[in-house]
C-alpha atoms as a PDB file:
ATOM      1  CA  UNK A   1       3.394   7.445 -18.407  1.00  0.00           C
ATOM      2  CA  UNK A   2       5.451   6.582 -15.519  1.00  0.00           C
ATOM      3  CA  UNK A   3       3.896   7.117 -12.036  1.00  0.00           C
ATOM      4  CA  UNK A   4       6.291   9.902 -10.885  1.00  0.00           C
ATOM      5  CA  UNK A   5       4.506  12.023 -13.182  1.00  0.00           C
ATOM      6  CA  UNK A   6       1.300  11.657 -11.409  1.00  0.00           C
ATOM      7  CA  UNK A   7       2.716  12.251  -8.033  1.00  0.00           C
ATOM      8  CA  UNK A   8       2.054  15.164  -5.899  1.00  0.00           C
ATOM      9  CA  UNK A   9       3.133  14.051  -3.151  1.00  0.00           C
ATOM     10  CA  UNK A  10       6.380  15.481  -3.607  1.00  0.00           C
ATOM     11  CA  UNK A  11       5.001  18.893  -2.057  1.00  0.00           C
ATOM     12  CA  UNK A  12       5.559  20.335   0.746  1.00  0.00           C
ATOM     13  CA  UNK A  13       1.535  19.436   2.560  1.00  0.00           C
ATOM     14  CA  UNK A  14       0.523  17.171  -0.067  1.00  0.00           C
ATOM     15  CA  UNK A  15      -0.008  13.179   1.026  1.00  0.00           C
ATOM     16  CA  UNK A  16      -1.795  10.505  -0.438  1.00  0.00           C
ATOM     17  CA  UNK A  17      -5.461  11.150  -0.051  1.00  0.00           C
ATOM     18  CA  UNK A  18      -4.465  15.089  -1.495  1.00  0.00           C
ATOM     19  CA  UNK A  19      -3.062  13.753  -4.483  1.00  0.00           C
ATOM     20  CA  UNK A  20      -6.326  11.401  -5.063  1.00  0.00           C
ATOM     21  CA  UNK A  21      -8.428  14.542  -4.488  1.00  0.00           C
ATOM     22  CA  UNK A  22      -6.301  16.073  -7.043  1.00  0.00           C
ATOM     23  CA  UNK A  23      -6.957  12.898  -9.488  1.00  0.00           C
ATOM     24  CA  UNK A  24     -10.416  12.834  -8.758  1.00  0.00           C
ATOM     25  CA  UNK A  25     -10.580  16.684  -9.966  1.00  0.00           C
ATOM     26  CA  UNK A  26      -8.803  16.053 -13.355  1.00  0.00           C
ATOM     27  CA  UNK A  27      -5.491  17.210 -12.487  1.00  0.00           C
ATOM     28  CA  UNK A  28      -3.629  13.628 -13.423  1.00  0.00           C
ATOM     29  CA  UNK A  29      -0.053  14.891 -14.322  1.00  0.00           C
ATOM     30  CA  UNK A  30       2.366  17.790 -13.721  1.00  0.00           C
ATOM     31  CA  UNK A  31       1.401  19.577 -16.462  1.00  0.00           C
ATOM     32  CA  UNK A  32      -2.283  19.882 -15.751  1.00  0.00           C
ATOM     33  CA  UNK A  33      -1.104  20.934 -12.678  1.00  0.00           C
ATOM     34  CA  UNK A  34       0.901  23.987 -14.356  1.00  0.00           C
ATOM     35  CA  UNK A  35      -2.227  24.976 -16.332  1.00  0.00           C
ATOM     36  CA  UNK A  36      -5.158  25.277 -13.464  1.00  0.00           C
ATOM     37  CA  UNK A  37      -5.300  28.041 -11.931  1.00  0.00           C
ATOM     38  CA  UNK A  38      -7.490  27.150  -8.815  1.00  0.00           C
ATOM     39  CA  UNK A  39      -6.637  24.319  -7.407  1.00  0.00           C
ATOM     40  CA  UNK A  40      -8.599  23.025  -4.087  1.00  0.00           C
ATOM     41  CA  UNK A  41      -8.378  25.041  -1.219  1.00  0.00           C
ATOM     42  CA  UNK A  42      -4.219  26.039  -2.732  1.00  0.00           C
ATOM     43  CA  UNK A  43      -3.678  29.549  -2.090  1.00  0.00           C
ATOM     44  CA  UNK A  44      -1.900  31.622  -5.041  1.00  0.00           C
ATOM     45  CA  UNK A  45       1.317  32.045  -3.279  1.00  0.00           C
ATOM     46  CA  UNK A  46       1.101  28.007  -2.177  1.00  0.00           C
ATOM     47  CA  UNK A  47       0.019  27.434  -5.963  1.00  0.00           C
ATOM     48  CA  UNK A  48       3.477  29.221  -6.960  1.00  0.00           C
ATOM     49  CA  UNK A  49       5.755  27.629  -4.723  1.00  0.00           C
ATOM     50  CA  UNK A  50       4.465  24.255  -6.224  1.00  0.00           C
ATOM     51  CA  UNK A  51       4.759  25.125  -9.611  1.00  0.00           C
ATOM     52  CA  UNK A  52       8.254  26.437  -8.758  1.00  0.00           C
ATOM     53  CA  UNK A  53       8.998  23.492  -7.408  1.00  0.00           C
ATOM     54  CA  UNK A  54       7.477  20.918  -9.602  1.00  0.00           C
ATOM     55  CA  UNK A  55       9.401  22.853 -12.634  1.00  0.00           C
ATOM     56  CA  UNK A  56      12.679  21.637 -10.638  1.00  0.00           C
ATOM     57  CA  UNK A  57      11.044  18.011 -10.545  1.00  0.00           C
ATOM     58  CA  UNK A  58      10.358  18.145 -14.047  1.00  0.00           C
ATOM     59  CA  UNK A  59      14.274  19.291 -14.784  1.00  0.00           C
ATOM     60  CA  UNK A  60      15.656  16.822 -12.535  1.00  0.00           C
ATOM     61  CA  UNK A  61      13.980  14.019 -14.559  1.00  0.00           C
ATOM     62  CA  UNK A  62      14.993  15.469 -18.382  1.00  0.00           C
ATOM     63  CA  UNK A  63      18.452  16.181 -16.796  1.00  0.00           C
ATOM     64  CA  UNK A  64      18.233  12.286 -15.103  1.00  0.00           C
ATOM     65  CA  UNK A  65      18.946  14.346 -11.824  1.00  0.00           C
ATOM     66  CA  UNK A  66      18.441  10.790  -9.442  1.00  0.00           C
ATOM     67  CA  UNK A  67      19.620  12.772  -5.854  1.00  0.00           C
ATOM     68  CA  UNK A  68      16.850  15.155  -6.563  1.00  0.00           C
ATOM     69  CA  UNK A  69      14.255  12.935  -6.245  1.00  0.00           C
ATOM     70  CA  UNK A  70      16.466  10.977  -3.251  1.00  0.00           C
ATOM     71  CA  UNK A  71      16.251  13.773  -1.260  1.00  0.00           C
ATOM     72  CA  UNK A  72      12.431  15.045  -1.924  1.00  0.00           C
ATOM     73  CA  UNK A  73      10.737  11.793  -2.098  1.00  0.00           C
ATOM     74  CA  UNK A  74      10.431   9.678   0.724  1.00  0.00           C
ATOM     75  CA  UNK A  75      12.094   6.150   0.446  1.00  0.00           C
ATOM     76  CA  UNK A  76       8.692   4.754   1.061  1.00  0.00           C
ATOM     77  CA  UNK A  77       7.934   6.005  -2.303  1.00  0.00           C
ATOM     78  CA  UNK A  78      10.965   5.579  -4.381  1.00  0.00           C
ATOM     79  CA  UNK A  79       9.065   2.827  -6.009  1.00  0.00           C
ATOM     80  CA  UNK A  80       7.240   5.444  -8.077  1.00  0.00           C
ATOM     81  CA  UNK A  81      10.471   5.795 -10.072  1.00  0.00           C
ATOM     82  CA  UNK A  82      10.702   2.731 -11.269  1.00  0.00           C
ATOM     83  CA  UNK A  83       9.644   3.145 -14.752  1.00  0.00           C
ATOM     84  CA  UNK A  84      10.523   6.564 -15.283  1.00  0.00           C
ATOM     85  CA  UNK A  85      14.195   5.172 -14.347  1.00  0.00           C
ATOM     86  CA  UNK A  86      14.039   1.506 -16.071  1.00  0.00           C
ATOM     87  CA  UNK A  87      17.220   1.678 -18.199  1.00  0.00           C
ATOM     88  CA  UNK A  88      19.111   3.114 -15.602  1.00  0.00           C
ATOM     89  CA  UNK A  89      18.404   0.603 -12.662  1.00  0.00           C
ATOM     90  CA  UNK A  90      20.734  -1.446 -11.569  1.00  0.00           C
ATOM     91  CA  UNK A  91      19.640  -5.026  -9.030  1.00  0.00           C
ATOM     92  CA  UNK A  92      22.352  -5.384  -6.458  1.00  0.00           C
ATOM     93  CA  UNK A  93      22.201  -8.797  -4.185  1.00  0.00           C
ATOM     94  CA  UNK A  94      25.986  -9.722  -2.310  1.00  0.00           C
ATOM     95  CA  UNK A  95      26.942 -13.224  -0.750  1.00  0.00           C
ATOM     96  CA  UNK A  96      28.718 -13.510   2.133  1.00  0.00           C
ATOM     97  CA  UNK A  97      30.592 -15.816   4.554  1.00  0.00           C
ATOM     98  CA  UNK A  98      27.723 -16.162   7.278  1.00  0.00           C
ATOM     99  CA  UNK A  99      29.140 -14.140   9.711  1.00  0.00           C
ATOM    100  CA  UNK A 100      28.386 -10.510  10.462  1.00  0.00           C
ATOM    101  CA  UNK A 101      30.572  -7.922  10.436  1.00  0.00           C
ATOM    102  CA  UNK A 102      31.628  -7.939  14.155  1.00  0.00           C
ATOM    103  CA  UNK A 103      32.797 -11.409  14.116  1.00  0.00           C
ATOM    104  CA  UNK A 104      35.227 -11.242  11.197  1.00  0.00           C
ATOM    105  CA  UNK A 105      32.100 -11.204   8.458  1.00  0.00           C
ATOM    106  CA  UNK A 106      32.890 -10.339   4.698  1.00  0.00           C
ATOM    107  CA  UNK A 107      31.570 -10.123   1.193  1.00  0.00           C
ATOM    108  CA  UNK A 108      31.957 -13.274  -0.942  1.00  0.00           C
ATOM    109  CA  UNK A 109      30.772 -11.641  -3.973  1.00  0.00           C
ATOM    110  CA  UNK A 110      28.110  -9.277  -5.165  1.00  0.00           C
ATOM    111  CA  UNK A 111      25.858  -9.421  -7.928  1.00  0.00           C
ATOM    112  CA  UNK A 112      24.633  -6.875 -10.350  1.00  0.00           C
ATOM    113  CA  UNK A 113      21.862  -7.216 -12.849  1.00  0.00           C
ATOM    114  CA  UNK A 114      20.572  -4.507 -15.405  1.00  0.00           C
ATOM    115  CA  UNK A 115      19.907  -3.710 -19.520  1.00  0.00           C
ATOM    116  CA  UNK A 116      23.498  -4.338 -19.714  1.00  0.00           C
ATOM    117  CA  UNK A 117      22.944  -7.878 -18.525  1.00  0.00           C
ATOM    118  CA  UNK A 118      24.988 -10.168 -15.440  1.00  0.00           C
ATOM    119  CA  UNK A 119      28.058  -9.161 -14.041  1.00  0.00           C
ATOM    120  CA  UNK A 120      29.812 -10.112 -10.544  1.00  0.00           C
ATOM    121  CA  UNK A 121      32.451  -9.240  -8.351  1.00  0.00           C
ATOM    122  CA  UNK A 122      34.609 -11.769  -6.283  1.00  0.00           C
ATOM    123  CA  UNK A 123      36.345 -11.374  -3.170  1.00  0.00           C
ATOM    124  CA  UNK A 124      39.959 -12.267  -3.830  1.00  0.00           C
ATOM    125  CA  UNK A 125      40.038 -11.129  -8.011  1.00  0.00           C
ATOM    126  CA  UNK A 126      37.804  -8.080  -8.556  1.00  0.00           C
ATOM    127  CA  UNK A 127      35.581  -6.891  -6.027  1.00  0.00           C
ATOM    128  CA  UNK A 128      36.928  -3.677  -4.995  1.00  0.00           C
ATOM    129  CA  UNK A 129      35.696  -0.179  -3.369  1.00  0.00           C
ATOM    130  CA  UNK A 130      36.675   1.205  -7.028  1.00  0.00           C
ATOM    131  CA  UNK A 131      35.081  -1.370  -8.570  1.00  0.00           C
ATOM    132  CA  UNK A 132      32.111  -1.062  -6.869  1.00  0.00           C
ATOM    133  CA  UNK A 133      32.049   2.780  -6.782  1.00  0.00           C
ATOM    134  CA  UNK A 134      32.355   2.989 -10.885  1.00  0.00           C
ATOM    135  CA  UNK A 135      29.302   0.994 -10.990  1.00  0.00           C
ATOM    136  CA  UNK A 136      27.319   2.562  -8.492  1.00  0.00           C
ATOM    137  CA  UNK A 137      28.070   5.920 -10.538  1.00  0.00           C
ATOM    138  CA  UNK A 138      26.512   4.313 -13.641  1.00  0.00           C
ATOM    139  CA  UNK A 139      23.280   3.785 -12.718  1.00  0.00           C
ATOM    140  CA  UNK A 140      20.443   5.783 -11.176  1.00  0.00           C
ATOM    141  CA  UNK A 141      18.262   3.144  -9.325  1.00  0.00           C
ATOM    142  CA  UNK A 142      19.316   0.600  -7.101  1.00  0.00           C
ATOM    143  CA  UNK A 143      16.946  -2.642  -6.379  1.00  0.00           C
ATOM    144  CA  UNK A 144      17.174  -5.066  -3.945  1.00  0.00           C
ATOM    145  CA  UNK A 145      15.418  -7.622  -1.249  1.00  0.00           C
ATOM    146  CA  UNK A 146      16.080  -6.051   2.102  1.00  0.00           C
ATOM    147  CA  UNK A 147      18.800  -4.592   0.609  1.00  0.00           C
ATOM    148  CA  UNK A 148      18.173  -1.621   2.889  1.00  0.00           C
ATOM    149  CA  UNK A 149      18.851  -3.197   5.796  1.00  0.00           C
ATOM    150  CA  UNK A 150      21.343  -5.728   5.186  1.00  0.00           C
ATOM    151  CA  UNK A 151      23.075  -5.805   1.605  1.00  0.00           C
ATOM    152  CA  UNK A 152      23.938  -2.127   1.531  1.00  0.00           C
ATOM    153  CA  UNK A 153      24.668  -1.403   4.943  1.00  0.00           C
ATOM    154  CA  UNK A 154      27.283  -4.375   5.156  1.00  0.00           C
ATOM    155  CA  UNK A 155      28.667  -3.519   2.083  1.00  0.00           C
ATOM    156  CA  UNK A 156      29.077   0.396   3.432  1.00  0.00           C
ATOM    157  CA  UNK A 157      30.901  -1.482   6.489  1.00  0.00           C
ATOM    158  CA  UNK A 158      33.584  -3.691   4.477  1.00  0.00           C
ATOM    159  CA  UNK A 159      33.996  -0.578   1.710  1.00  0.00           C
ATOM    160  CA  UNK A 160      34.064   2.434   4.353  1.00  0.00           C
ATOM    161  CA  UNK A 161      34.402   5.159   1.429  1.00  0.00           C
ATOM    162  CA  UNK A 162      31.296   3.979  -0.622  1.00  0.00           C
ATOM    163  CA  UNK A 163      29.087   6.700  -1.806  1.00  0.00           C
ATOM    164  CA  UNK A 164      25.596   4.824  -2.178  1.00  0.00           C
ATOM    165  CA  UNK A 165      23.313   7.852  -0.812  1.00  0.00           C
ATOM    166  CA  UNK A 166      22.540   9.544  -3.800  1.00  0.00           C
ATOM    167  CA  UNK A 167      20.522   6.679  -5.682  1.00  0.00           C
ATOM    168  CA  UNK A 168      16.909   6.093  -4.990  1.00  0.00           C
ATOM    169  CA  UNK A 169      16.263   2.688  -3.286  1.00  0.00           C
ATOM    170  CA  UNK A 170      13.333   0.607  -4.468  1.00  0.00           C
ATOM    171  CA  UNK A 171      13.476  -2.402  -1.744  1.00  0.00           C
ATOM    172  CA  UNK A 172      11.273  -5.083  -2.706  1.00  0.00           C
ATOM    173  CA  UNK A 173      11.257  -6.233   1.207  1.00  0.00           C
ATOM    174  CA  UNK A 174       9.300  -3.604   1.851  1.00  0.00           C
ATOM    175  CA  UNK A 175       7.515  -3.253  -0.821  1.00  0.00           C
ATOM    176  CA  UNK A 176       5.879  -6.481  -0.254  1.00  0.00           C
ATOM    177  CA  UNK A 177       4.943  -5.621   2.873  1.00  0.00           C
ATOM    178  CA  UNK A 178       3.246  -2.769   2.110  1.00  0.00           C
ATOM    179  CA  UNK A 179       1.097  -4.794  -0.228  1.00  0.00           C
ATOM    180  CA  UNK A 180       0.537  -7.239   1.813  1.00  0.00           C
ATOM    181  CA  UNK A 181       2.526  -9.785   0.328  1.00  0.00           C
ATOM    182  CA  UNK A 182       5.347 -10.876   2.666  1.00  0.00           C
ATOM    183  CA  UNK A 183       7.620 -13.544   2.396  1.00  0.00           C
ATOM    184  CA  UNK A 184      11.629 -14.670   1.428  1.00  0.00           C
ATOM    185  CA  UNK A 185      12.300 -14.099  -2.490  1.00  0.00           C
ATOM    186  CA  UNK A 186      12.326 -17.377  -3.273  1.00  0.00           C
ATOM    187  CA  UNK A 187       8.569 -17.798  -1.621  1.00  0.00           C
ATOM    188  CA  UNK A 188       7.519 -14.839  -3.724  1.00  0.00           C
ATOM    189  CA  UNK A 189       9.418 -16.518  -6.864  1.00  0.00           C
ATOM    190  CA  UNK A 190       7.244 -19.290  -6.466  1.00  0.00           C
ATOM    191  CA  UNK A 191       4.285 -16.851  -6.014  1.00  0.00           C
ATOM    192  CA  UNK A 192       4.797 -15.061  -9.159  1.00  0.00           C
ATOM    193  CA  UNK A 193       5.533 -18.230 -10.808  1.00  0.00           C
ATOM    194  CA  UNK A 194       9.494 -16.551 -11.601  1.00  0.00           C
ATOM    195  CA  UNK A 195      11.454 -19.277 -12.436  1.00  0.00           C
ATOM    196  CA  UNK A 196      15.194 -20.540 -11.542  1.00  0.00           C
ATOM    197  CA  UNK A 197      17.090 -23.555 -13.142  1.00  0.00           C
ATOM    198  CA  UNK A 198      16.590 -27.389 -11.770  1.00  0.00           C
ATOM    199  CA  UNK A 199      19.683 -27.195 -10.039  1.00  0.00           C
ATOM    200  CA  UNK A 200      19.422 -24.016  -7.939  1.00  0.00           C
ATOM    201  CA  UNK A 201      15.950 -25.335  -6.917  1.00  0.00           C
ATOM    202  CA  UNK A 202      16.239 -25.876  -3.314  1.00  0.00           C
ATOM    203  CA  UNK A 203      19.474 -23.601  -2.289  1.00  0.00           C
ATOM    204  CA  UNK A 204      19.237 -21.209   0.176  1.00  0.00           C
ATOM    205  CA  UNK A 205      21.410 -18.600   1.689  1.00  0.00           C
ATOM    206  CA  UNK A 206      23.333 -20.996   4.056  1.00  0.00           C
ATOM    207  CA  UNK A 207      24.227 -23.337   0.898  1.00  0.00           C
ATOM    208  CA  UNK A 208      25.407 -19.937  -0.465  1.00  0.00           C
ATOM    209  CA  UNK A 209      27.795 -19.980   2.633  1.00  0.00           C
ATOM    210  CA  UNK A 210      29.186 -23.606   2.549  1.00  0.00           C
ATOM    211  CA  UNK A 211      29.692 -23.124  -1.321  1.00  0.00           C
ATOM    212  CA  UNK A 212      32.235 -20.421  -1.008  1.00  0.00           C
ATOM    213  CA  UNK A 213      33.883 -22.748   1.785  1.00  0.00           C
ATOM    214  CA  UNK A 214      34.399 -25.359  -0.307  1.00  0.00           C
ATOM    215  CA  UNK A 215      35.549 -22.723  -2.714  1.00  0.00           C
ATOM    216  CA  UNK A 216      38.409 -21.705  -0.626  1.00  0.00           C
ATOM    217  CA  UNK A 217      39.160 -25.199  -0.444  1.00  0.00           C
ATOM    218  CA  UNK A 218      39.929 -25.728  -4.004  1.00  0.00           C
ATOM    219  CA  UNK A 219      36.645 -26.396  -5.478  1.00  0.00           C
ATOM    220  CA  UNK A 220      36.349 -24.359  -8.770  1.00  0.00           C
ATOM    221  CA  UNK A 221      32.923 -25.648  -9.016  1.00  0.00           C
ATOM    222  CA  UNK A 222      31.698 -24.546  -6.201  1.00  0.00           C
ATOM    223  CA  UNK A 223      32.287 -20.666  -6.946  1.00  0.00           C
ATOM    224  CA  UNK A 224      30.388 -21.528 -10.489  1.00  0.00           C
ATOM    225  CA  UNK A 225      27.653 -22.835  -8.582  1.00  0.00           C
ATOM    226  CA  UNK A 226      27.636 -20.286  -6.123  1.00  0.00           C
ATOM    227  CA  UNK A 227      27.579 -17.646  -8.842  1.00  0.00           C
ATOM    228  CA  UNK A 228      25.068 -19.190 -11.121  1.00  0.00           C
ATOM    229  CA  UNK A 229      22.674 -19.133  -7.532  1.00  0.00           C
ATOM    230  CA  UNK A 230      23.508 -15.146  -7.211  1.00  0.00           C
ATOM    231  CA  UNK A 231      22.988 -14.636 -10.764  1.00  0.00           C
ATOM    232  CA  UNK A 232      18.911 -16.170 -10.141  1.00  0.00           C
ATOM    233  CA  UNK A 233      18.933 -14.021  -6.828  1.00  0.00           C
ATOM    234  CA  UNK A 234      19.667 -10.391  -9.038  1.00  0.00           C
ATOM    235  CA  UNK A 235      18.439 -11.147 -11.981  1.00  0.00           C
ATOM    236  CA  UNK A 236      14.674 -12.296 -10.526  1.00  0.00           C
ATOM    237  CA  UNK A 237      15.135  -8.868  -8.223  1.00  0.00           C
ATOM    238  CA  UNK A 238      14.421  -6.857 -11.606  1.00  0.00           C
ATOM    239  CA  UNK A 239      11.424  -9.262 -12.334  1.00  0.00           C
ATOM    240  CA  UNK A 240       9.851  -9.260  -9.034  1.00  0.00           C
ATOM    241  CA  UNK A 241      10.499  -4.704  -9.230  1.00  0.00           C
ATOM    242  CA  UNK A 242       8.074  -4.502 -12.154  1.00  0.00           C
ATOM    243  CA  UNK A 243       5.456  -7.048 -10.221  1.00  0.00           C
ATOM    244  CA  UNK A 244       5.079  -4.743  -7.175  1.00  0.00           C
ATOM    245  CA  UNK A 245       5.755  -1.840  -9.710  1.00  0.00           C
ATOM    246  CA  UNK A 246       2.006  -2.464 -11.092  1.00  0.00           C
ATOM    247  CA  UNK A 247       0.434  -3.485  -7.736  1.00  0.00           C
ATOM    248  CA  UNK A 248       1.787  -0.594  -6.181  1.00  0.00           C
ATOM    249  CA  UNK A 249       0.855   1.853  -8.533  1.00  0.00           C
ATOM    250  CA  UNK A 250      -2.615  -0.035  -8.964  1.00  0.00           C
ATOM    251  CA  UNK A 251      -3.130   0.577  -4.886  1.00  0.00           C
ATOM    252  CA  UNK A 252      -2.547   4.554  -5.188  1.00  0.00           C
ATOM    253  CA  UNK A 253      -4.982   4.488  -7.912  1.00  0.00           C
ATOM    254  CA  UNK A 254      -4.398   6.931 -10.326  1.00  0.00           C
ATOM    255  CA  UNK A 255      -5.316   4.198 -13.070  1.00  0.00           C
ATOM    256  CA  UNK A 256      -8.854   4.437 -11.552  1.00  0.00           C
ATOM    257  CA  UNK A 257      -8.943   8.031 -13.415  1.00  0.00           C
ATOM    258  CA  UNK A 258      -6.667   6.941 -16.196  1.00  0.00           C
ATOM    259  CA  UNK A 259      -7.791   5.299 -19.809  1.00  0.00           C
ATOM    260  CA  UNK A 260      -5.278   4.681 -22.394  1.00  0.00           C
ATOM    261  CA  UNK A 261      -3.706   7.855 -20.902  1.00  0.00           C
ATOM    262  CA  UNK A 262      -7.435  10.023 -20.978  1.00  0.00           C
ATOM    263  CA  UNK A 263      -9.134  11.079 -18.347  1.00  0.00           C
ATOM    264  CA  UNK A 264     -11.668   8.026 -17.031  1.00  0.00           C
ATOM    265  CA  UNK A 265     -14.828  10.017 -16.799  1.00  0.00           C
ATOM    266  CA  UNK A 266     -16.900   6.691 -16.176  1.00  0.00           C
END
């Protein structure tokens, strides 16, 4: 069962060490929580409100209602959609030309992995606001490596009219660094033993920078290099998502009271 089905923490008053005392007490999903009665020190008019509201929850995610859970769950823990929202995630990772936006920076290209497989977008032939909207309206869960702070934001720059904000955001930057694994993704790559072809070994953001020069100046190879490098960036991103997935869903600890989906009464 995916994790946002264990989560409480969606209510208004609930954090984490409320929804492990909830856990601890045998109340492990949504539904348990619809059948008790008594819960902790939850008042009946409290206990209403969150059934009311959980009821939404649980129609948002039959209806695959992503904004609901964007605006009621904080980004911290958009992670815990991850499973529930697997088909429907899309890994986003963009090149650009080095410079930021201020001093004349662009996109080169963006990348964007999911069940549907590989796909990118190319300054110049078919990266467009359109382009990038339709896809953004696709899917339901957007992944990325600091995405939050760089990818998105300098994409919302170049394409003004972009409507990102109603996707859940599960960045791996900071999910790392809430487990206490921190590092570039091609450090954790090696980490998680994730693997990327002989010839991409090596390459690094900057090459990413003086391929798409040498692009410009004629060289058709360069752009296949540069794209084959983007294509290891996105597609690892969805790798890498269900690593700190487990390990973050391990650290809340519901799997502690969890056995083959039973209560763990050992």
């Amino acid at each position: 069962m995916g994790m946002i089905r264990h989560s409480f923490i969606l209510l208004d008053g609930i954090g984490e060490k409320r929804e492990r005392r909830l856990w601890k007490e045998g109340i492990l999903t949504w539904d348990d929580f619809f059948q008790c009665k008594e819960i902790l020190d939850i008042d009946r008019e409290r206990k209403k409100i969150y059934d009311e509201f959980l009821h939404k929850a649980l129609e948002a995610l039959i209806k695959r209602n992503c904004y609901f859970f964007k605006k009621n769950l904080k980004r911290r823990e958009h992670w815990r959609l991850f499973e529930e929202f697997l088909k429907e995630a899309v890994c986003i990772d963009i090149e650009t030309n080095g410079l930021t936006h201020e001093k004349g920076g662009y996109v080169t290209l963006v990348g964007i992995y999911s069940i549907d497989g590989y796909q990118v977008l190319v300054r110049g032939e078919n990266l467009t606001e359109e382009n990038l909207q339709q896809i953004f309206d696709k899917y339901k869960y957007l992944i990325t490596f600091y995405g939050s702070i760089f990818d998105i934001p300098f994409l919302k720059k170049e394409f003004p009219k972009l409507k990102i904000e109603h996707i859940p955001h599960f960045d791996l930057f900071f999910a790392g660094k809430r487990t206490g694994i921190q590092g570039g993704l091609k450090k954790l790559e090696a980490m998680f033993l994730i693997e990327r072809s002989d010839f991409l070994r090596g390459l690094n953001g900057y090459d990413a920078v003086k391929l798409w020069r040498a692009y410009q100046k004629g060289s058709i190879d360069s752009l296949e290099v540069l794209i084959a490098y983007n294509r290891a960036d996105t597609e690892n991103l969805f790798q890498l998502a269900r690593i700190f997935y487990e390990i973050l869903r391990a650290q809340a600890g519901i799997d502690k009271f969890i056995d083959n989906g039973t209560l763990n009464t050992a």
